[in-house]
C-alpha atoms as a PDB file:
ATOM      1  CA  UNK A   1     336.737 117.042 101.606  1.00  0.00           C
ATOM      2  CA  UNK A   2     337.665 115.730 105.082  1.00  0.00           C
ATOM      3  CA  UNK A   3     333.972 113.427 105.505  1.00  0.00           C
ATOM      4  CA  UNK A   4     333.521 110.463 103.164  1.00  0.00           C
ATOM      5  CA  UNK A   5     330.769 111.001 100.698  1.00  0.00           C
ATOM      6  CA  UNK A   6     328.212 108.731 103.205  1.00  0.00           C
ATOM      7  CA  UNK A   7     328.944 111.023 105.755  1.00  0.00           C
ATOM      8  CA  UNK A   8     328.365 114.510 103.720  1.00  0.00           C
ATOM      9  CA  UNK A   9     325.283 112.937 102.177  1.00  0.00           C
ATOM     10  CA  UNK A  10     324.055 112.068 105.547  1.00  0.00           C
ATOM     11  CA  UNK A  11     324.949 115.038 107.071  1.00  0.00           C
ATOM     12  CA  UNK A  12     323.271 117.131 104.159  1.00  0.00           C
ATOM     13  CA  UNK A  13     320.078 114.949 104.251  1.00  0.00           C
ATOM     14  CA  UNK A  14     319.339 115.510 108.323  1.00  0.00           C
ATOM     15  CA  UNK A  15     319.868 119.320 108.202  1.00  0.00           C
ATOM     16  CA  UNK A  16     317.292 119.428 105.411  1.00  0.00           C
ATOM     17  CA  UNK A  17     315.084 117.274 108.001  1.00  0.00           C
ATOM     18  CA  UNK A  18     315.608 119.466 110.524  1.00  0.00           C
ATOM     19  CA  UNK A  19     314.967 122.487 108.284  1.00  0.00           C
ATOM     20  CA  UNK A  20     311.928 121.630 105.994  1.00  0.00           C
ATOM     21  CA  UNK A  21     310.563 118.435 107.998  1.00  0.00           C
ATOM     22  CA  UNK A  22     309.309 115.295 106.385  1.00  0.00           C
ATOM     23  CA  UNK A  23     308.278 116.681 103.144  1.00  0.00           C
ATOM     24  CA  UNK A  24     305.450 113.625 103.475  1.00  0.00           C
ATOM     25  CA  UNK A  25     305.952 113.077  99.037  1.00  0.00           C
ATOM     26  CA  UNK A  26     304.612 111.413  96.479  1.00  0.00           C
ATOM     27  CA  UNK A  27     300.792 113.723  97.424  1.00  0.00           C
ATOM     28  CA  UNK A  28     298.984 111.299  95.662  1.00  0.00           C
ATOM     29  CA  UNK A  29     295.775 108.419  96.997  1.00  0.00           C
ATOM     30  CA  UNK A  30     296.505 104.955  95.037  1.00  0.00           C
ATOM     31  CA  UNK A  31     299.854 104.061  93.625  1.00  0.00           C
ATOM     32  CA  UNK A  32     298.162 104.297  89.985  1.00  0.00           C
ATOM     33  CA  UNK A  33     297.593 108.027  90.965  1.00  0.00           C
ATOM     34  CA  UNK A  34     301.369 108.452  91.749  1.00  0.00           C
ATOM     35  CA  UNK A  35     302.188 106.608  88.490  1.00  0.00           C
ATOM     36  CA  UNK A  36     299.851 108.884  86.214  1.00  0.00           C
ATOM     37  CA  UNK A  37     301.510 112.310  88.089  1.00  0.00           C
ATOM     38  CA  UNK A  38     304.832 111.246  87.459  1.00  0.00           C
ATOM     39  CA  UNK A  39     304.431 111.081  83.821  1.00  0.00           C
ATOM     40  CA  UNK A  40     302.034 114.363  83.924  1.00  0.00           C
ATOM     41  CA  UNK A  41     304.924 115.882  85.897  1.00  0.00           C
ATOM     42  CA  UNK A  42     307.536 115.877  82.785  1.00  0.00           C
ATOM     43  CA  UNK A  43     308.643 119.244  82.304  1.00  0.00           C
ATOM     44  CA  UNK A  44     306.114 120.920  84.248  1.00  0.00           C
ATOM     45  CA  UNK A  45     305.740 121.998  87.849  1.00  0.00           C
ATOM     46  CA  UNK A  46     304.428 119.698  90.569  1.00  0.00           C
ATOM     47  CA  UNK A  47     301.098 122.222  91.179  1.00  0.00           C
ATOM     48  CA  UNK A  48     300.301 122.301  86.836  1.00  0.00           C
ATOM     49  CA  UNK A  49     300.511 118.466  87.449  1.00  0.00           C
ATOM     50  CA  UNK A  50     298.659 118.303  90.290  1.00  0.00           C
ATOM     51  CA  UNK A  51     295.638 120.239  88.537  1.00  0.00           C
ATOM     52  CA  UNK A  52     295.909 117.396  85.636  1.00  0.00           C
ATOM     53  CA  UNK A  53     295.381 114.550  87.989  1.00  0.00           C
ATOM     54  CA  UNK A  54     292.224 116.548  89.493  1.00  0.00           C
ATOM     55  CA  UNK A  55     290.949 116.892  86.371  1.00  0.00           C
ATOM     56  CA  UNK A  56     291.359 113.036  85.552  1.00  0.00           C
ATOM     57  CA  UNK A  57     289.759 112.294  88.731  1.00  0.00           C
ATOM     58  CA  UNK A  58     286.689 115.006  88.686  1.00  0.00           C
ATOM     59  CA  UNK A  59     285.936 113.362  85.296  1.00  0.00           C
ATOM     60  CA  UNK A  60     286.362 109.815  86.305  1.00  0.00           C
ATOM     61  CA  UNK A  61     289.469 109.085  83.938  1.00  0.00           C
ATOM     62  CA  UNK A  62     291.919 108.152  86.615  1.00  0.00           C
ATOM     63  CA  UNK A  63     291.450 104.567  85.733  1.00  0.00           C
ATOM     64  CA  UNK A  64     293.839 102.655  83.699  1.00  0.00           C
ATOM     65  CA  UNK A  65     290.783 100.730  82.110  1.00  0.00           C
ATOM     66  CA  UNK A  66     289.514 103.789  80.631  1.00  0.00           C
ATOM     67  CA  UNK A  67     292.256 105.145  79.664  1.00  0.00           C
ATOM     68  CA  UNK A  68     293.435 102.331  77.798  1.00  0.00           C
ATOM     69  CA  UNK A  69     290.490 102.833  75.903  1.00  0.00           C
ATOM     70  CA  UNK A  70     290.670 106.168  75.759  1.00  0.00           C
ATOM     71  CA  UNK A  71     290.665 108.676  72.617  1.00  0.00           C
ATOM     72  CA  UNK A  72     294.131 110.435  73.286  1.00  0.00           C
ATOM     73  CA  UNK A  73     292.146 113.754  72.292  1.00  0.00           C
ATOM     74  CA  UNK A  74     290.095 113.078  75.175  1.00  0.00           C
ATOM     75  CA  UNK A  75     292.918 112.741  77.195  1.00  0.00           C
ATOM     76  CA  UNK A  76     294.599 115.390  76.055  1.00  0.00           C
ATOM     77  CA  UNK A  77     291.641 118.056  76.466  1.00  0.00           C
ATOM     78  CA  UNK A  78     291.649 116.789  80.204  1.00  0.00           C
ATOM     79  CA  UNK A  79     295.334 117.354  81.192  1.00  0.00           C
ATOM     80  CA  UNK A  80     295.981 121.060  79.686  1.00  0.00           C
ATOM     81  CA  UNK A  81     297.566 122.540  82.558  1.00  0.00           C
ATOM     82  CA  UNK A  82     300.697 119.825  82.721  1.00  0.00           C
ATOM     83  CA  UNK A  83     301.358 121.273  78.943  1.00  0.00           C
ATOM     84  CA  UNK A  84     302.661 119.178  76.544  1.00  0.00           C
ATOM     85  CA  UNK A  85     299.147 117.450  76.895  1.00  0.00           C
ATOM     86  CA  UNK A  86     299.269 115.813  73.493  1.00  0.00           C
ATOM     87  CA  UNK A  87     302.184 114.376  74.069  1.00  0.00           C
ATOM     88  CA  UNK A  88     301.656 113.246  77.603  1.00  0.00           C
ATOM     89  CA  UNK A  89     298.303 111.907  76.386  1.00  0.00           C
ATOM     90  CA  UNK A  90     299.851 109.328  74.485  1.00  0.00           C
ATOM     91  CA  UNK A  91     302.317 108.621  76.993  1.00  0.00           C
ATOM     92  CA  UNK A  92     299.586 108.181  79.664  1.00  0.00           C
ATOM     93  CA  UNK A  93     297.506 105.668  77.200  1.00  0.00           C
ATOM     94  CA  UNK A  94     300.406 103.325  76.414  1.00  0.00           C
ATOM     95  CA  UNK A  95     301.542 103.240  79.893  1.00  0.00           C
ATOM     96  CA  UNK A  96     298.098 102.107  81.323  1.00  0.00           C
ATOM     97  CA  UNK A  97     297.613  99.703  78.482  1.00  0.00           C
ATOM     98  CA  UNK A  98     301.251  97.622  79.492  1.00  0.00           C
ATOM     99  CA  UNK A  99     299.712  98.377  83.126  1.00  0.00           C
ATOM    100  CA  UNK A 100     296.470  96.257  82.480  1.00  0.00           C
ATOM    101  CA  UNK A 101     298.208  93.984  79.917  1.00  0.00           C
ATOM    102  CA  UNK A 102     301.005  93.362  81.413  1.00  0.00           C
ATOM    103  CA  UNK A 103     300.258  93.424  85.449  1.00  0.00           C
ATOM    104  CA  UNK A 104     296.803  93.276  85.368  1.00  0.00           C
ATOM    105  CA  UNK A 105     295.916  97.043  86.324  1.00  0.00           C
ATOM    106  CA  UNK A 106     297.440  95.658  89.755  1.00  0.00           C
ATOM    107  CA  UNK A 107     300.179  98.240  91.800  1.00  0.00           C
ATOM    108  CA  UNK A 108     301.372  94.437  93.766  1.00  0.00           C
ATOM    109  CA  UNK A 109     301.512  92.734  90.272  1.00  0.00           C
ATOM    110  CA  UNK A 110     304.144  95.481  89.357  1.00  0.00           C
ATOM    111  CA  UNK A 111     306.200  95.883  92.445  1.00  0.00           C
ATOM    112  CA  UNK A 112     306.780  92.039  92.356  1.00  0.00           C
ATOM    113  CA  UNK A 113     308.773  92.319  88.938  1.00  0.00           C
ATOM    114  CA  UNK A 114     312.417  92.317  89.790  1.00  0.00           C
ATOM    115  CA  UNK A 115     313.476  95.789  89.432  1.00  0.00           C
ATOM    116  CA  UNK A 116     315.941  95.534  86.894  1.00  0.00           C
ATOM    117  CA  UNK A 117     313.331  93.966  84.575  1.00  0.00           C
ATOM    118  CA  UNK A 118     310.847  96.383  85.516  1.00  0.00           C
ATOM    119  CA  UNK A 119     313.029  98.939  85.013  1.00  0.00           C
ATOM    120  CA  UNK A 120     313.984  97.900  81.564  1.00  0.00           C
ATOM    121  CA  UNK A 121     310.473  97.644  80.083  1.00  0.00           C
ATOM    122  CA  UNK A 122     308.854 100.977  81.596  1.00  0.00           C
ATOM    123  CA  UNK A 123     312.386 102.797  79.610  1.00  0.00           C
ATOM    124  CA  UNK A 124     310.826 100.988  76.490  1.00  0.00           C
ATOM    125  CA  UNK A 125     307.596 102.916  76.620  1.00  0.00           C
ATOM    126  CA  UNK A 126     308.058 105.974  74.010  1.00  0.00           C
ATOM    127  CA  UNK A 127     308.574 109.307  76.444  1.00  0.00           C
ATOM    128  CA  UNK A 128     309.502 107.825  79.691  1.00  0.00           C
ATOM    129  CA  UNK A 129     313.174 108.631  80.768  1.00  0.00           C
ATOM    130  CA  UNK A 130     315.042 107.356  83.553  1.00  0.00           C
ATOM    131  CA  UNK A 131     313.492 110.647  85.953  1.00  0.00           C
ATOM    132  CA  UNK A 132     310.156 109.337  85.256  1.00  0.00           C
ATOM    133  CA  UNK A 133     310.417 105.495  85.424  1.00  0.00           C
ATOM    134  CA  UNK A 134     312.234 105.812  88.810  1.00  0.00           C
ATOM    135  CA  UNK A 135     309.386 108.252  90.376  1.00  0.00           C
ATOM    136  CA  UNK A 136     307.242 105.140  89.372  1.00  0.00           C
ATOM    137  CA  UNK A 137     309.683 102.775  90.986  1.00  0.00           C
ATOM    138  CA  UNK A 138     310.506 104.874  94.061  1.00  0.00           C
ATOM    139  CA  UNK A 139     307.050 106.157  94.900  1.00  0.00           C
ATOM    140  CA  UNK A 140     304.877 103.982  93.398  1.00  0.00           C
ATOM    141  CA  UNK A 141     306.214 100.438  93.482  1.00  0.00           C
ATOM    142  CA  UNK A 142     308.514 101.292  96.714  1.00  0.00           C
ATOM    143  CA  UNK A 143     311.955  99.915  95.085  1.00  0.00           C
ATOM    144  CA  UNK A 144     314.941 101.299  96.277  1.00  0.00           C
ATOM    145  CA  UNK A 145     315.994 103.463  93.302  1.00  0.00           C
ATOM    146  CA  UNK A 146     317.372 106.818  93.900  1.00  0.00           C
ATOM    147  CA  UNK A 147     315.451 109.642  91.736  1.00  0.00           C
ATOM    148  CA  UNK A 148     317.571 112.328  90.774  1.00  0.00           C
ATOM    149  CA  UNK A 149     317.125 115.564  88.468  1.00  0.00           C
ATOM    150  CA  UNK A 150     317.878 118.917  87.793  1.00  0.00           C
ATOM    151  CA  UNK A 151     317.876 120.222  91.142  1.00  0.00           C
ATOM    152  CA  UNK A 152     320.176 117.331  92.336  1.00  0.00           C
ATOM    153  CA  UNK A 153     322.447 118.573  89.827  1.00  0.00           C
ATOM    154  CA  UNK A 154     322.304 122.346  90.695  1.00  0.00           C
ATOM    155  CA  UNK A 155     322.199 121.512  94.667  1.00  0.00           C
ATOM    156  CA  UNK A 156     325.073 119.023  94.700  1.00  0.00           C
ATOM    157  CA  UNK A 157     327.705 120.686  92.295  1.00  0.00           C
ATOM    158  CA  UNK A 158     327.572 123.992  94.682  1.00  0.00           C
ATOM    159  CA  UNK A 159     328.298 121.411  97.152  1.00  0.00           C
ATOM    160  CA  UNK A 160     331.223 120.327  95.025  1.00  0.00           C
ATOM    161  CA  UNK A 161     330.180 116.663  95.298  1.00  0.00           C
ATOM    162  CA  UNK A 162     329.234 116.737  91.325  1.00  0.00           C
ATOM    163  CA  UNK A 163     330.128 118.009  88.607  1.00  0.00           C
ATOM    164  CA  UNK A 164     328.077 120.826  86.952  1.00  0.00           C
ATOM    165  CA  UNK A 165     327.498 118.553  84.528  1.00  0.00           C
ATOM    166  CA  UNK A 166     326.921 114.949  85.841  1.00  0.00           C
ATOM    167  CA  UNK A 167     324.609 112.602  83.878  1.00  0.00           C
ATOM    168  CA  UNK A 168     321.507 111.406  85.125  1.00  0.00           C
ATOM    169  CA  UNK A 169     323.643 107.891  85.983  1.00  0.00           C
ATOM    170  CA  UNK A 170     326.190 109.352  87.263  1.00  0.00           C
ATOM    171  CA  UNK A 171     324.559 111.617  89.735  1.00  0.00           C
ATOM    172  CA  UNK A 172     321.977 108.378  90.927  1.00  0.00           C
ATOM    173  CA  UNK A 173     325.332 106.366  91.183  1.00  0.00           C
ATOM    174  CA  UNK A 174     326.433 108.907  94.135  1.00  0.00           C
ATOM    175  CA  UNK A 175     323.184 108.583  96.698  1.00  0.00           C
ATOM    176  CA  UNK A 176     323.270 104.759  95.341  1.00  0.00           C
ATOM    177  CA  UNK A 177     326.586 103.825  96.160  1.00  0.00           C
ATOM    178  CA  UNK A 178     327.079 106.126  99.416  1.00  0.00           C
ATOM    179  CA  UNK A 179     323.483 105.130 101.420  1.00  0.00           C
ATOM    180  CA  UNK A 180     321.720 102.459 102.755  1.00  0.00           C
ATOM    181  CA  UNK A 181     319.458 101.050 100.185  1.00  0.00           C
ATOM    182  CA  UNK A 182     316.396 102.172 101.990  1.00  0.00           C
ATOM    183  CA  UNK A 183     313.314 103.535 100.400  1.00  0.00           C
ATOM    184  CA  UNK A 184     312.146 105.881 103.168  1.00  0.00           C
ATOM    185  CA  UNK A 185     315.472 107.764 102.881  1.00  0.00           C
ATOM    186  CA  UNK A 186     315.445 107.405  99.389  1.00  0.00           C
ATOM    187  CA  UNK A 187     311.530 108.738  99.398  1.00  0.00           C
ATOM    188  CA  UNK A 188     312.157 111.641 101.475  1.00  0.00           C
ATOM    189  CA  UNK A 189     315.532 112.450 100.332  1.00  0.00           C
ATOM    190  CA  UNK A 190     314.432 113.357  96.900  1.00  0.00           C
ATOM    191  CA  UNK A 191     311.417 114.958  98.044  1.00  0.00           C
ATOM    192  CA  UNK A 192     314.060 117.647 100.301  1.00  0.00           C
ATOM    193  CA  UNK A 193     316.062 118.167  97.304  1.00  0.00           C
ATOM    194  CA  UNK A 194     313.048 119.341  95.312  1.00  0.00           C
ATOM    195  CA  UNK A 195     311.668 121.435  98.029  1.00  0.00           C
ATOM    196  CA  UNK A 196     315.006 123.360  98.784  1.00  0.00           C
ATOM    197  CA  UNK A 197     315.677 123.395  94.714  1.00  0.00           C
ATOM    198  CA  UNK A 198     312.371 125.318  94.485  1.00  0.00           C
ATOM    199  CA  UNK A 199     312.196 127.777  96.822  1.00  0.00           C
ATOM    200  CA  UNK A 200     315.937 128.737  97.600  1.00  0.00           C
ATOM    201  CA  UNK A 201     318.879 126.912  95.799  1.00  0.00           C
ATOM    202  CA  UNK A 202     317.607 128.452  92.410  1.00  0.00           C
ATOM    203  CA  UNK A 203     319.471 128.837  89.469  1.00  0.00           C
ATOM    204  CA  UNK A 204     319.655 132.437  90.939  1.00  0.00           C
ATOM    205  CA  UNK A 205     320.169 131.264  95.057  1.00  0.00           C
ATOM    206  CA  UNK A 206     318.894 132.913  97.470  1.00  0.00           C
ATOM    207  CA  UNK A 207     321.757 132.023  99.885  1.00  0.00           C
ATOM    208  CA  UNK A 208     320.815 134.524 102.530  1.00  0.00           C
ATOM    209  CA  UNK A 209     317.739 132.413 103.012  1.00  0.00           C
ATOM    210  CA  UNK A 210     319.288 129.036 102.979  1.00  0.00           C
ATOM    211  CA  UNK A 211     319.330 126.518 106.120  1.00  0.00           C
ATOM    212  CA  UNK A 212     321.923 124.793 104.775  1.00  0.00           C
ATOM    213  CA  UNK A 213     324.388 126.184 103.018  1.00  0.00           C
ATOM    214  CA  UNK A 214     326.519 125.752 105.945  1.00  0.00           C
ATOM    215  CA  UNK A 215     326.562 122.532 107.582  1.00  0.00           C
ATOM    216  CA  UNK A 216     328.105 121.083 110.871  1.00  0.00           C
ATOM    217  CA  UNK A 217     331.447 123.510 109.839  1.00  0.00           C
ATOM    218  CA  UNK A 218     332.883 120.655 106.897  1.00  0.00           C
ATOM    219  CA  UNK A 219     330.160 121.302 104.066  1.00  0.00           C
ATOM    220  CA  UNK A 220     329.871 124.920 102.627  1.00  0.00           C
ATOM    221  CA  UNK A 221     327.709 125.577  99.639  1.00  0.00           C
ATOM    222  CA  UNK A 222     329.438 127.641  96.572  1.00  0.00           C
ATOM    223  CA  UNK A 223     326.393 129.774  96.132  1.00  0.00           C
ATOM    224  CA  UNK A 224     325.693 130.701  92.805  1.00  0.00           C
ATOM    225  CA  UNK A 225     329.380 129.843  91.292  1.00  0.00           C
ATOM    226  CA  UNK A 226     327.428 126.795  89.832  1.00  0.00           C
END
């Protein structure tokens, strides 16, 4: 390919911009909210997660007090729709008990830790991989940390900029080492990816519909080789 990755990124980035607009992510009130969707997002579309956090909220759960205290069944009953709720129940308890522990049910207390650290101990909690813990980083605690995921994957291989199939570490390492650490970008970057990973770059594309398979004559999509 004739651009350097930076370029092709950046070039790839602005005509999703100019396609979908600022996409305006993580849709969420307090950075606890964000914290408690990301985990109730594992697996599970954004609007199934969405209804969990509303029914946190509408029964006055979205607290990490209360939860911490919590019975997971009552958890559980409460966050159906995101499936998995047993599971996620637990997860959801043990995170907000290290969150009121550990930073004192405080979103500052936790974007203070260095990230590395921070990092570290949120992939110790049982159920959180590296997709979840950096949505918490990114869009909760604003640290500069790339999120990648499925879509990424799909998006960027048609691109031929990945491999079809890059690890999670490898695939962050490309946006990481070929941008400007800058949490906007990194914000709304992810939050394009998802959107055109949705609704047109499926596993099935719908290529006829997409803005961008083409871009600025030096980046063609594959289509649905990938």
């Amino acid at each position: 390919m004739a651009a350097p990755l930076a370029d092709a990124l950046s070039l790839i980035y602005n005509a999703l911009l100019a396609a979908f607009g600022h996409q305006h992510w993580w849709p969420a009130e307090t950075p606890f909210e964000t914290m408690i969707g990301a985990i109730l997002a594992q697996n599970v579309s954004w609007t199934n997660a969405a209804q969990a956090v509303r029914n946190l909220e509408s029964a006055g759960m979205l607290d990490p007090h209360l939860l911490t205290a919590a019975d997971t069944a009552d958890i559980a009953r409460l966050i159906v729709p995101s499936r998995f709720y047993n599971q996620k129940a637990e997860r959801i308890r043990e995170f907000a008990r290290v969150y009121v522990r550990e930073f004192q049910a405080d979103p500052t207390a936790m974007a203070a830790a260095e990230t590395g650290v921070l990092r570290e101990r949120l992939l110790a909690l049982r159920g959180l991989g590296k997709e979840t813990v950096d949505t918490i980083l990114l869009y909760a605690c604003e640290k500069p940390i790339f999120v990648v995921d499925a879509y990424t994957r799909r998006i960027f291989s048609r691109y031929g900029l990945l491999p079809e199939g890059a690890s999670y570490d490898h695939m962050q390492r490309l946006f990481a080492e070929n941008l400007e650490e800058d949490v906007a970008l990194f914000n709304d970057y992810h939050a394009q990816i998802v959107r055109l990973g949705n609704t047109i770059c499926r596993k099935s594309p719908l290529c006829d519909r997409c803005p961008v398979r083409v871009i600025g004559g030096t980046l063609r999509c594959a289509g649905g080789r990938a």
